[in-house]
C-alpha atoms as a PDB file:
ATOM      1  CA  UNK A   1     -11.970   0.093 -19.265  1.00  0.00           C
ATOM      2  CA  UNK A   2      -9.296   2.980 -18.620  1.00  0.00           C
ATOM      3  CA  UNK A   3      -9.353   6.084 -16.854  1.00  0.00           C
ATOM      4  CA  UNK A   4      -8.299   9.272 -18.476  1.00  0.00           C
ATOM      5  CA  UNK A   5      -5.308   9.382 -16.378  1.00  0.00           C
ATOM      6  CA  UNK A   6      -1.617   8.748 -17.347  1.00  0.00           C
ATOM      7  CA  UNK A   7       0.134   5.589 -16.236  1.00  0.00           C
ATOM      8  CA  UNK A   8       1.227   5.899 -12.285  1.00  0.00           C
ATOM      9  CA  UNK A   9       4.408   3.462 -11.187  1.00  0.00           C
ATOM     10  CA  UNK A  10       3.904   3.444  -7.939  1.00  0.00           C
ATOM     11  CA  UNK A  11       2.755   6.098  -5.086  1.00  0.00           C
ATOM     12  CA  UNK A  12       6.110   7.789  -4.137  1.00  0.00           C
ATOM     13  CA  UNK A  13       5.866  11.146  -6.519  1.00  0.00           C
ATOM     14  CA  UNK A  14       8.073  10.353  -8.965  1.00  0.00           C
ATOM     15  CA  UNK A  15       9.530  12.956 -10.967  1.00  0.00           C
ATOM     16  CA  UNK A  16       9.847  12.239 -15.020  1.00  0.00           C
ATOM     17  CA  UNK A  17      13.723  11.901 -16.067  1.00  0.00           C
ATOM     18  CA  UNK A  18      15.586  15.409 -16.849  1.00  0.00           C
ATOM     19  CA  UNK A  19      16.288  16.005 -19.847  1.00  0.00           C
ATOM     20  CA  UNK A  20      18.369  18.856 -19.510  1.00  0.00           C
ATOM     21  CA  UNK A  21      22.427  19.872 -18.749  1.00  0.00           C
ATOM     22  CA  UNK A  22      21.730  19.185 -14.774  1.00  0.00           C
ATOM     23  CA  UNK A  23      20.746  15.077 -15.708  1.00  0.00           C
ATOM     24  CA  UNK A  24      24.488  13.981 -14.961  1.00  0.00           C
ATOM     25  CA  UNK A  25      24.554  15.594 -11.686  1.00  0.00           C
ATOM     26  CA  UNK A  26      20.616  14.446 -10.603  1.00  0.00           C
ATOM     27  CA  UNK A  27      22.074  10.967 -11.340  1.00  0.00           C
ATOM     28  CA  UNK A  28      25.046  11.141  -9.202  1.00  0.00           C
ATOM     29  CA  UNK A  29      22.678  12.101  -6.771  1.00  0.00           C
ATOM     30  CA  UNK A  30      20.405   9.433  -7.290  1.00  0.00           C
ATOM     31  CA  UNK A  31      23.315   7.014  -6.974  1.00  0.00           C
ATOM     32  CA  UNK A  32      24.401   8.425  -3.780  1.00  0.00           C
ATOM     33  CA  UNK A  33      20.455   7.996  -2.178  1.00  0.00           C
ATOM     34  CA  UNK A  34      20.782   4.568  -3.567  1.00  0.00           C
ATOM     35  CA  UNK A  35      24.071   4.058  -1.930  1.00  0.00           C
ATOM     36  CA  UNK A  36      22.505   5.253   1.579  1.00  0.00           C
ATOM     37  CA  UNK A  37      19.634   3.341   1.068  1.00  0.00           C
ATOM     38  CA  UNK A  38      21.232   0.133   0.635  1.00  0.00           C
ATOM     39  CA  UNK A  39      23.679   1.072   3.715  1.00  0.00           C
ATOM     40  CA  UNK A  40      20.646   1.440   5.608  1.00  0.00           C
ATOM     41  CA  UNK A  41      19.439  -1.906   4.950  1.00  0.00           C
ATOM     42  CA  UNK A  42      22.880  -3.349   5.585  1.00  0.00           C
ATOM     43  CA  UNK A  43      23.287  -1.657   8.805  1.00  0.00           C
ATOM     44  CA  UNK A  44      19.539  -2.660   9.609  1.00  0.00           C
ATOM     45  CA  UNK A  45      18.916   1.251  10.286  1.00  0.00           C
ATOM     46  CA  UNK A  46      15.176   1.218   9.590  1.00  0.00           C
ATOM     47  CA  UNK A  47      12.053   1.495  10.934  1.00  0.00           C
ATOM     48  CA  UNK A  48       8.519   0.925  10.181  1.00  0.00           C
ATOM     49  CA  UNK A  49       5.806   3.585  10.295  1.00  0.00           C
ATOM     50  CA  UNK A  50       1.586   2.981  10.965  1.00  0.00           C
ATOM     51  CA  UNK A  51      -0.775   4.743  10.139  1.00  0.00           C
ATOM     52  CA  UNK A  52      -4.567   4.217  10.945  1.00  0.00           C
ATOM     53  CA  UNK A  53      -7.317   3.155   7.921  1.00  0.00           C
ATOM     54  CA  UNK A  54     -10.570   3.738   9.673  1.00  0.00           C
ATOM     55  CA  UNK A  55     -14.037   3.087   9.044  1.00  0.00           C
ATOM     56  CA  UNK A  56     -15.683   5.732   7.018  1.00  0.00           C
ATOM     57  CA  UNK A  57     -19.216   5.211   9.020  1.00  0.00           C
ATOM     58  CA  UNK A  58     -17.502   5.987  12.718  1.00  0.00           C
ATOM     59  CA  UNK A  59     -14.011   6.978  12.602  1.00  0.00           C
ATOM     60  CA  UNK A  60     -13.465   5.698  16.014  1.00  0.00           C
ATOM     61  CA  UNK A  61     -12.645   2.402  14.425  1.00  0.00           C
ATOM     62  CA  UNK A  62     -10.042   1.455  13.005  1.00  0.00           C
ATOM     63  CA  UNK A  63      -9.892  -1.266  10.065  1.00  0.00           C
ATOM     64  CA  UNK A  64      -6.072  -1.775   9.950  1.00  0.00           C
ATOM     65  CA  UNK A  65      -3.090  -0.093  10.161  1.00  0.00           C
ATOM     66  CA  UNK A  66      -0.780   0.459   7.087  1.00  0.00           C
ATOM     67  CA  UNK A  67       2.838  -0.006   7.742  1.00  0.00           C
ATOM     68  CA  UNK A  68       5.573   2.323   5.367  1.00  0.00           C
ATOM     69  CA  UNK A  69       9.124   1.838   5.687  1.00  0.00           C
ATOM     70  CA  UNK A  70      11.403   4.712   6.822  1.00  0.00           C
ATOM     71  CA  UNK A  71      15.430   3.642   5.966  1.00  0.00           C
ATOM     72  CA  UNK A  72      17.567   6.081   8.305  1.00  0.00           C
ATOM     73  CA  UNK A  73      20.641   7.546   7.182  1.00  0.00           C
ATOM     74  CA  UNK A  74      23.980   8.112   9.463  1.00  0.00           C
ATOM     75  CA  UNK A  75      22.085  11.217  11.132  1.00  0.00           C
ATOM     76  CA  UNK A  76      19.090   9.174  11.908  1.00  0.00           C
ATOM     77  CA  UNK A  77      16.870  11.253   9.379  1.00  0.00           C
ATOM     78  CA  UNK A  78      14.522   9.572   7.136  1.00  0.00           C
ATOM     79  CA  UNK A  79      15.637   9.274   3.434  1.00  0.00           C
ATOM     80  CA  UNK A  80      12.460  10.042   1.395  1.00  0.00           C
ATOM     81  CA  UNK A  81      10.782   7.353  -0.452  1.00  0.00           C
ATOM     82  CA  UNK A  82      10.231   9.432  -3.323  1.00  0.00           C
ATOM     83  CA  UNK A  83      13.604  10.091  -3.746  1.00  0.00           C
ATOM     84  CA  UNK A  84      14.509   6.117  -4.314  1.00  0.00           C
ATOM     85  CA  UNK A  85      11.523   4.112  -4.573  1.00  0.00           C
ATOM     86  CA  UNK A  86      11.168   4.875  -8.331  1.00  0.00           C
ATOM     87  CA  UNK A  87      14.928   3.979  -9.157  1.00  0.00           C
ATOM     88  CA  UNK A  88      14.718   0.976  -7.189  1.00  0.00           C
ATOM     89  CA  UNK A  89      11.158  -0.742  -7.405  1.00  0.00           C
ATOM     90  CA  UNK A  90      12.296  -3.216 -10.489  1.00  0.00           C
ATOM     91  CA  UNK A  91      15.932  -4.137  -9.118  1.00  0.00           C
ATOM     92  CA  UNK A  92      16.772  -6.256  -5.982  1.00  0.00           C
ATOM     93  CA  UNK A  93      17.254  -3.379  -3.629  1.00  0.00           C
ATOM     94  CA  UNK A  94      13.787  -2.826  -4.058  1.00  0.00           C
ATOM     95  CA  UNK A  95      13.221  -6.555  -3.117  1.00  0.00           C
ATOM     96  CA  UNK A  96      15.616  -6.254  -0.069  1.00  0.00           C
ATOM     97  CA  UNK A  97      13.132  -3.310   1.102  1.00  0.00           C
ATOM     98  CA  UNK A  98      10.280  -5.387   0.094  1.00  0.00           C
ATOM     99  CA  UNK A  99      12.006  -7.987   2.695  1.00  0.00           C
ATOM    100  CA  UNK A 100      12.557  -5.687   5.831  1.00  0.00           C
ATOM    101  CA  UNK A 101       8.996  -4.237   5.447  1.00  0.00           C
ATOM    102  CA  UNK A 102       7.745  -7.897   5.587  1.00  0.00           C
ATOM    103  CA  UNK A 103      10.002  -8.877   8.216  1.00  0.00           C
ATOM    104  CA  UNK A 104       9.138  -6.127  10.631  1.00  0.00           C
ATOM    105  CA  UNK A 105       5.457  -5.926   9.672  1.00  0.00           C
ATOM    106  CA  UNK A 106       5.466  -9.743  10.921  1.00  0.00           C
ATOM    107  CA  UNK A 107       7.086  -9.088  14.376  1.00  0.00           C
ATOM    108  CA  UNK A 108       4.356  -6.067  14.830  1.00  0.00           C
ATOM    109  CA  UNK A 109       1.223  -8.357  14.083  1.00  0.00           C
ATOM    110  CA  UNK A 110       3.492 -11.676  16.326  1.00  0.00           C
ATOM    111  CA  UNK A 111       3.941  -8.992  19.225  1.00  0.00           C
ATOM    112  CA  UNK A 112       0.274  -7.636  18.638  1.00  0.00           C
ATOM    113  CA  UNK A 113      -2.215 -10.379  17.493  1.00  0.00           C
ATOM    114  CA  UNK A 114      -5.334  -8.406  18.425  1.00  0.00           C
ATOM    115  CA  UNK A 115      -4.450  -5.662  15.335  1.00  0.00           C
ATOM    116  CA  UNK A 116      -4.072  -5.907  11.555  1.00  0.00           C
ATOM    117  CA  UNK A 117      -1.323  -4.554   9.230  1.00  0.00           C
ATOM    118  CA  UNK A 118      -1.603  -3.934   5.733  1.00  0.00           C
ATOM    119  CA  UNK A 119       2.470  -3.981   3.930  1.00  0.00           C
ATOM    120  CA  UNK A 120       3.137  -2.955   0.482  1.00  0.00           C
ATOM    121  CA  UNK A 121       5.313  -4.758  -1.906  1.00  0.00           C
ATOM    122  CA  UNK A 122       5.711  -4.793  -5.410  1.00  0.00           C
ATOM    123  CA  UNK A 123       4.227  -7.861  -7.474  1.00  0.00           C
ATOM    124  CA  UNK A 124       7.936  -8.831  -8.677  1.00  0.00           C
ATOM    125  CA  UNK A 125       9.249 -10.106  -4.610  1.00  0.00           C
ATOM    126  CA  UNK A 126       6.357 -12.793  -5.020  1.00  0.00           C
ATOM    127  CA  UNK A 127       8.776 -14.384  -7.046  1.00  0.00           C
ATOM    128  CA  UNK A 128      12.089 -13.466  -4.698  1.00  0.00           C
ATOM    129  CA  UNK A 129      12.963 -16.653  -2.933  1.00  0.00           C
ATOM    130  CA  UNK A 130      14.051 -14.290   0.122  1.00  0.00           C
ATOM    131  CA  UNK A 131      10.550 -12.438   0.523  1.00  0.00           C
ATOM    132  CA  UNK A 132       8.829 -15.623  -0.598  1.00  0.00           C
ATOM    133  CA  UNK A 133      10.949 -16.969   2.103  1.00  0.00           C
ATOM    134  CA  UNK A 134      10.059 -15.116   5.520  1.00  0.00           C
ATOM    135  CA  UNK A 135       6.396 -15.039   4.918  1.00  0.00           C
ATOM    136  CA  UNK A 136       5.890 -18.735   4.609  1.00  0.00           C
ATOM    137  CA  UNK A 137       8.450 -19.203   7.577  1.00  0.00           C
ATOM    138  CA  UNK A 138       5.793 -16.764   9.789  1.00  0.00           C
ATOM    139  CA  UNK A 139       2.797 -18.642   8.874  1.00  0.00           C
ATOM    140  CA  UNK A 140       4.592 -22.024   9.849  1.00  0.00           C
ATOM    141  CA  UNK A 141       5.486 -20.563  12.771  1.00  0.00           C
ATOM    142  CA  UNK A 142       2.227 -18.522  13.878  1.00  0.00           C
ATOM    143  CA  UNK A 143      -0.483 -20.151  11.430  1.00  0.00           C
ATOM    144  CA  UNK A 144      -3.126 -17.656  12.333  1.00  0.00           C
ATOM    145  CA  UNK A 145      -1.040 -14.499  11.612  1.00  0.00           C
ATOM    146  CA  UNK A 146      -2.112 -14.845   8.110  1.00  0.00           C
ATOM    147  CA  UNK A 147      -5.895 -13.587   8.946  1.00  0.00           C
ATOM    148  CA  UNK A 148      -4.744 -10.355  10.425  1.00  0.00           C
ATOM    149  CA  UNK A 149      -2.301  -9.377   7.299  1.00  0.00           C
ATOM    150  CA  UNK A 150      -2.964  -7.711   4.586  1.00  0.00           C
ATOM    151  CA  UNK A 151      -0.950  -6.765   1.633  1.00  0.00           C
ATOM    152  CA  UNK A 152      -1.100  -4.143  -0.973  1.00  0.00           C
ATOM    153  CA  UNK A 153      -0.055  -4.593  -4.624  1.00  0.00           C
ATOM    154  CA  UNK A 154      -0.098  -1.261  -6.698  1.00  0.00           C
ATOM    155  CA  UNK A 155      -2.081  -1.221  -9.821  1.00  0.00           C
ATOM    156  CA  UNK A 156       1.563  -0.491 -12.078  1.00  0.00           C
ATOM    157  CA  UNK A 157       3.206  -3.850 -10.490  1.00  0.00           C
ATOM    158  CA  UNK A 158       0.018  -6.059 -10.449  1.00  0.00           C
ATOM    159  CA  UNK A 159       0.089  -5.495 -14.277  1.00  0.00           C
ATOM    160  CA  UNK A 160       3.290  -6.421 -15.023  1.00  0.00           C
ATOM    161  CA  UNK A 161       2.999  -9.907 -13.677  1.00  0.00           C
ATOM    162  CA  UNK A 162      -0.351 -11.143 -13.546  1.00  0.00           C
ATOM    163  CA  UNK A 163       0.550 -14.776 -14.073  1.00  0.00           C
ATOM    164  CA  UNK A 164       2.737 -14.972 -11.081  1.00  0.00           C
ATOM    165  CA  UNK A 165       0.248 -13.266  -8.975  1.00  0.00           C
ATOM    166  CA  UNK A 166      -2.746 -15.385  -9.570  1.00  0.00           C
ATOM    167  CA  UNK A 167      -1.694 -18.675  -7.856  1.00  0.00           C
ATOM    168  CA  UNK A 168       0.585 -16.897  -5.141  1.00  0.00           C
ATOM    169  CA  UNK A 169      -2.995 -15.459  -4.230  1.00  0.00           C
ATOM    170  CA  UNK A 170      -4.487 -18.215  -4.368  1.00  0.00           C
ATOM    171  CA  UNK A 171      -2.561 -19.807  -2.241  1.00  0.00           C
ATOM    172  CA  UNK A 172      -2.083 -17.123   0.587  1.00  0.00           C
ATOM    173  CA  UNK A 173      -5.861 -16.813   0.903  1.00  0.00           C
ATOM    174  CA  UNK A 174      -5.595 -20.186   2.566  1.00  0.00           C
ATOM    175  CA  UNK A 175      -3.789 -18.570   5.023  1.00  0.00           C
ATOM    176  CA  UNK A 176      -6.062 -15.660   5.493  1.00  0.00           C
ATOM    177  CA  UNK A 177      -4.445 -13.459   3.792  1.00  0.00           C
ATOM    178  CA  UNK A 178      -5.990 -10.649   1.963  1.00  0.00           C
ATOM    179  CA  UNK A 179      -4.950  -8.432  -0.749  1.00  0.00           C
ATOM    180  CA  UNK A 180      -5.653  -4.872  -1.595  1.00  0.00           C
ATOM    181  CA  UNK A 181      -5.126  -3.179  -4.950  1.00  0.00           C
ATOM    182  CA  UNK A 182      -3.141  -0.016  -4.178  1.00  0.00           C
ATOM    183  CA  UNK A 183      -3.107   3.237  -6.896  1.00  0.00           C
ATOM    184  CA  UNK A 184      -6.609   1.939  -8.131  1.00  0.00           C
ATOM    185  CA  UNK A 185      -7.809   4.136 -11.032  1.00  0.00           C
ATOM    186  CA  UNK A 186      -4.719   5.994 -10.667  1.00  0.00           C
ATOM    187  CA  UNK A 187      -3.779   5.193 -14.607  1.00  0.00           C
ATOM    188  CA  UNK A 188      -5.049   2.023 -16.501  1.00  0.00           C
ATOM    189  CA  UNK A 189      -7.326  -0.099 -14.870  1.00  0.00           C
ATOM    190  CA  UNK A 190      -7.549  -3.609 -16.468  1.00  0.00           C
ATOM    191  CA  UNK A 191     -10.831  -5.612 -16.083  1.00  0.00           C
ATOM    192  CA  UNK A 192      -9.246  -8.791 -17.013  1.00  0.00           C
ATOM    193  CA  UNK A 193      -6.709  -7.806 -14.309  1.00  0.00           C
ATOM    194  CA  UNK A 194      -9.331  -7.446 -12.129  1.00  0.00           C
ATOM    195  CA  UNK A 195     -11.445 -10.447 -13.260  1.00  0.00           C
ATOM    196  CA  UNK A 196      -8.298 -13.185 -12.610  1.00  0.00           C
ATOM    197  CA  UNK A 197      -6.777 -11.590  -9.614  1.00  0.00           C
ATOM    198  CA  UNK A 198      -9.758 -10.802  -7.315  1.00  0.00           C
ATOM    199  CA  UNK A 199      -8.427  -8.526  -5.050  1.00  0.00           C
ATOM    200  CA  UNK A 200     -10.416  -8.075  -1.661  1.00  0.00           C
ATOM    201  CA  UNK A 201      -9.657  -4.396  -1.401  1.00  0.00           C
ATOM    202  CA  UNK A 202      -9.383  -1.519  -3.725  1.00  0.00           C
ATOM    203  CA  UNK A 203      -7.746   1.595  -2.654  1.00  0.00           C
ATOM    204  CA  UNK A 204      -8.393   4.671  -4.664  1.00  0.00           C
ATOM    205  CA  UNK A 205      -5.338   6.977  -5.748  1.00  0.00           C
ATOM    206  CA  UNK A 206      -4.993   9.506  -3.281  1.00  0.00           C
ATOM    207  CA  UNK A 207      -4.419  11.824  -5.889  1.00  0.00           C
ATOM    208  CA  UNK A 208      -7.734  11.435  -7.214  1.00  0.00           C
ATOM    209  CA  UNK A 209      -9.533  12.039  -4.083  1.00  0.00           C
ATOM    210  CA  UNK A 210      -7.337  15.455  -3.499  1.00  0.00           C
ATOM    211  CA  UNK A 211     -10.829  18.038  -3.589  1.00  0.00           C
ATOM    212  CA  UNK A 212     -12.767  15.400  -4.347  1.00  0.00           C
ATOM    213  CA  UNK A 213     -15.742  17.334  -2.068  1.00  0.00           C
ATOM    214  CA  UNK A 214     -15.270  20.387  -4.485  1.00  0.00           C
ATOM    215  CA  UNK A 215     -14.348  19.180  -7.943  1.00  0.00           C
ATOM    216  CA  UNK A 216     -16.798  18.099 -10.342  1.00  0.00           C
ATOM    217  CA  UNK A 217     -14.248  16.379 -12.521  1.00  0.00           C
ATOM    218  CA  UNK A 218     -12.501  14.449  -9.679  1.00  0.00           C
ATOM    219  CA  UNK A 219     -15.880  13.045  -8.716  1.00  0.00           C
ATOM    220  CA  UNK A 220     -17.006  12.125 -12.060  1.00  0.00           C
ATOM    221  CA  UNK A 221     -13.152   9.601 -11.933  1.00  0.00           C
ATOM    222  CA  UNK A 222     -14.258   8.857  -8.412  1.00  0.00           C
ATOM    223  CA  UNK A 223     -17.573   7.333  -8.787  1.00  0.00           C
ATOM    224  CA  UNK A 224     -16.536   5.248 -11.676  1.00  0.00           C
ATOM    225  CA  UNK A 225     -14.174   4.018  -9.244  1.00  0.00           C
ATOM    226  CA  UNK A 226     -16.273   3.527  -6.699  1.00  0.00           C
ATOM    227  CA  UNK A 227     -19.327   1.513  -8.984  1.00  0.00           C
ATOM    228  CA  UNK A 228     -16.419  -0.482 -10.962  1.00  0.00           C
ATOM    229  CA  UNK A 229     -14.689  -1.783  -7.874  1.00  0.00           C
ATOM    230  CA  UNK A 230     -18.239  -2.514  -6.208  1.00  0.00           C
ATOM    231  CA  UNK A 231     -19.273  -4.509  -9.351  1.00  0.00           C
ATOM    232  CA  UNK A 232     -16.106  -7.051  -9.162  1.00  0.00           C
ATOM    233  CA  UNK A 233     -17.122  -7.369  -5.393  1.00  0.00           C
ATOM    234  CA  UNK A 234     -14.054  -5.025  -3.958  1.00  0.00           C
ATOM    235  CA  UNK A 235     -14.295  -3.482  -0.614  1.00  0.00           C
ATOM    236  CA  UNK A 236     -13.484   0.464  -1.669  1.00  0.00           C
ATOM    237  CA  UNK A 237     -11.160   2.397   1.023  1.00  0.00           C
ATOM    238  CA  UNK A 238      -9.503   5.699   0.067  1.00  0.00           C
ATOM    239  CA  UNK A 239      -6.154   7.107   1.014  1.00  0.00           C
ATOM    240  CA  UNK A 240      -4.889  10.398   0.966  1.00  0.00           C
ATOM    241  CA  UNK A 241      -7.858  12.017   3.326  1.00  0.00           C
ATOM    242  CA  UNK A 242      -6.797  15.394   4.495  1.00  0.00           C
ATOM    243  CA  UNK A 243     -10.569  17.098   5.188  1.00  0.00           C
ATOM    244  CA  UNK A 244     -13.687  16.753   6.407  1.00  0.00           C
ATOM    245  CA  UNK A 245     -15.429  17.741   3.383  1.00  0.00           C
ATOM    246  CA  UNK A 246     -13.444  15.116   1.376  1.00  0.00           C
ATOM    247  CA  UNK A 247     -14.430  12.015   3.882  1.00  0.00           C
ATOM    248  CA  UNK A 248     -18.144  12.937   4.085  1.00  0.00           C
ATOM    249  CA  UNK A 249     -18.428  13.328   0.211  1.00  0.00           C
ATOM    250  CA  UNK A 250     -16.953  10.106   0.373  1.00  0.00           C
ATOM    251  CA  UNK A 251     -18.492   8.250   2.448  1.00  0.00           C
ATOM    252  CA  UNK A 252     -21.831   9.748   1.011  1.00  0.00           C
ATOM    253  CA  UNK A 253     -20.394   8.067  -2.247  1.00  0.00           C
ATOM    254  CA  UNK A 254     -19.522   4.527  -0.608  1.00  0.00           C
ATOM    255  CA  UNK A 255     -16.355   4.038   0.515  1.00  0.00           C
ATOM    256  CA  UNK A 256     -15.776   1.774   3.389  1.00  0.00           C
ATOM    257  CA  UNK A 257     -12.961   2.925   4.911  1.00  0.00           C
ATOM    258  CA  UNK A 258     -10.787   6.283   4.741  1.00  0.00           C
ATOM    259  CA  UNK A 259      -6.823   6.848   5.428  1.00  0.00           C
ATOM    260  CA  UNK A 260      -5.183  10.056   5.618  1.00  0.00           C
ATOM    261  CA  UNK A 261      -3.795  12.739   7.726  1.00  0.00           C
ATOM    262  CA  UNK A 262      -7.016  13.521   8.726  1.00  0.00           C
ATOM    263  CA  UNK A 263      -7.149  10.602  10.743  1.00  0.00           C
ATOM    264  CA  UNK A 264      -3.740  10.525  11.837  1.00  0.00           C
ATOM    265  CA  UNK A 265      -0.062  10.573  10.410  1.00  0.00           C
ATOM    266  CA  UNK A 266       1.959   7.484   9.895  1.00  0.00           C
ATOM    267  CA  UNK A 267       4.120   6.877  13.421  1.00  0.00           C
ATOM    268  CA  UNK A 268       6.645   4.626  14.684  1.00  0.00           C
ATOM    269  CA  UNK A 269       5.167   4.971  17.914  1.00  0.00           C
ATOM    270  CA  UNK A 270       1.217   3.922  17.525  1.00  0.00           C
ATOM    271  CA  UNK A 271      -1.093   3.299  19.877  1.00  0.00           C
ATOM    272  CA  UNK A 272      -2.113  -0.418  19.030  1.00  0.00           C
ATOM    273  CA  UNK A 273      -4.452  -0.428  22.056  1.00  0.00           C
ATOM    274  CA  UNK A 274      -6.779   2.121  19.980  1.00  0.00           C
ATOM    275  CA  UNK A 275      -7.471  -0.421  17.652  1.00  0.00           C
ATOM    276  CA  UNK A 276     -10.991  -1.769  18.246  1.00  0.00           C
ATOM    277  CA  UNK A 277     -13.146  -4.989  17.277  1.00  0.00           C
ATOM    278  CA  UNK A 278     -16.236  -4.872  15.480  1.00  0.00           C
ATOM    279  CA  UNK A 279     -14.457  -3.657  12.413  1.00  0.00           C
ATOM    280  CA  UNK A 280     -15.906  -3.815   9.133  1.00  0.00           C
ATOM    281  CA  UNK A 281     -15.743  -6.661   6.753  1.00  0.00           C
ATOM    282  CA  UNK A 282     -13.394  -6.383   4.336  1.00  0.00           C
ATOM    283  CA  UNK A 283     -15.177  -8.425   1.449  1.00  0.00           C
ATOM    284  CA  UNK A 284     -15.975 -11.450   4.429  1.00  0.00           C
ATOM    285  CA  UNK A 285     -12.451 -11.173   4.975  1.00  0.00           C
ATOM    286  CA  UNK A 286     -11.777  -9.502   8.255  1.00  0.00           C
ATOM    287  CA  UNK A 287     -11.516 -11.297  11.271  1.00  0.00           C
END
């Protein structure tokens, strides 16, 4: 089954290649982002932001937290994911980021045990010995860590290497661990991709749910969704929640659990104490 929606790499607004006289200077741009970007992870100037997924029923609680990297440059201002994320996701800068968002999403569940973090890395670091690397080191070292961490694989990634997935899964949910599909429906959705990898969570595009409240088209891509990640057994969440009208329709629809600005920008400074037992079950999976 597909979606009538183009391909989507990976959630960071990429912008399609110029084709046009100003290329050559976009590119030395590019390189110089890149440059900062890997100075940042040299220099270890980096820091890693949460923001709250709640529970669509009572907003109150909170499921997990999703952690996003923010790499500093020399001024201490954020360099925008958008503006390297897509040049770097397939090379091994985009591993070493993979590596630092592990690393420090680790410390924050080690110095906070009662919460749980959800960290995003592309399919390719399961098989970077580094990556692969620090997370088994954690678990040794704090074996129940692994039921309080979560992590998120976008659609795009999952695709490209389904075969190394499939036992690295396997093997982490011995440890707890549970994985969420990120960017679901956002372009091709695969059954067999679903059928072999059995994520525990599916997050829906948050361009898709953008109006969903008011746009009969966006709902009609919303509930198929919804009913085709239900029917594999996925717990649904949504991302990208920004009004009222949008989390009601949705959780009129089924979603489980909603993340957006609506409930809270991501912060390096949460509140971890706000985060509450009695959260919902993420497929039997939550804690």
């Amino acid at each position: 089954m597909s979606f009538l929606q183009e391909p989507k790499l990976s959630k960071y607004d990429r912008d399609p290649a110029l084709a046009s006289p100003l290329a050559a200077a976009v590119t030395t741009e590019d390189r110089e982002t890149i440059a900062q970007v890997a100075a940042a992870l040299k220099d270890r100037r980096m820091r890693l932001a949460f923001q709250p997924v709640v529970y669509a029923a009572d907003p109150s609680i909170i499921g997990f937290f999703e952690g996003f990297i923010r790499l500093l440059n020399l001024r201490d201002q954020v360099i925008p994911a958008r503006d390297f994320m897509g040049a770097v996701e397939q090379t091994e800068l985009g591993r070493e980021i993979d590596c630092a968002a592990l690393r420090m999403g680790l410390m924050a569940l080690q110095r906070n045990p009662q919460i749980r973090v959800s960290i995003n890395l592309s399919a390719r670091s399961v098989g970077y010995q580094p990556w692969i690397g620090i997370l088994r080191k954690a678990l040794r070292d704090h074996p129940r860590l692994g039921q309080n961490l979560i992590l998120e694989i976008n659609e795009a990634s999952a695709l490209q290497v389904p075969d190394v997935l499939a036992p690295f899964m396997a093997d982490m949910r011995g440890h707890g661990i549970v994985f969420a599909l990120d960017d679901f429906a956002a372009g091709m959705t695969s059954l067999r991709l679903l059928r072999d990898l059995r994520f525990e969570i599916a997050k829906i595009d948050g361009d898709l749910v953008k109006h969903v409240d008011t746009s009969g088209e966006a709902q009609v891509v919303v509930r198929a969704a919804i009913a085709l990640a239900q029917e594999v057994g996925m717990y649904v969440t949504a991302e990208a929640v920004e009004t009222e009208g949008e989390a009601n329709w949705l959780l009129a629809e089924g979603v489980g659990c909603l993340q957006g600005y609506l409930f809270g920008p991501p912060t390096v400074t949460p509140d971890f104490r706000a985060f509450r037992h009695g959260r919902p079950s993420l497929s039997g999976a939550a804690g």
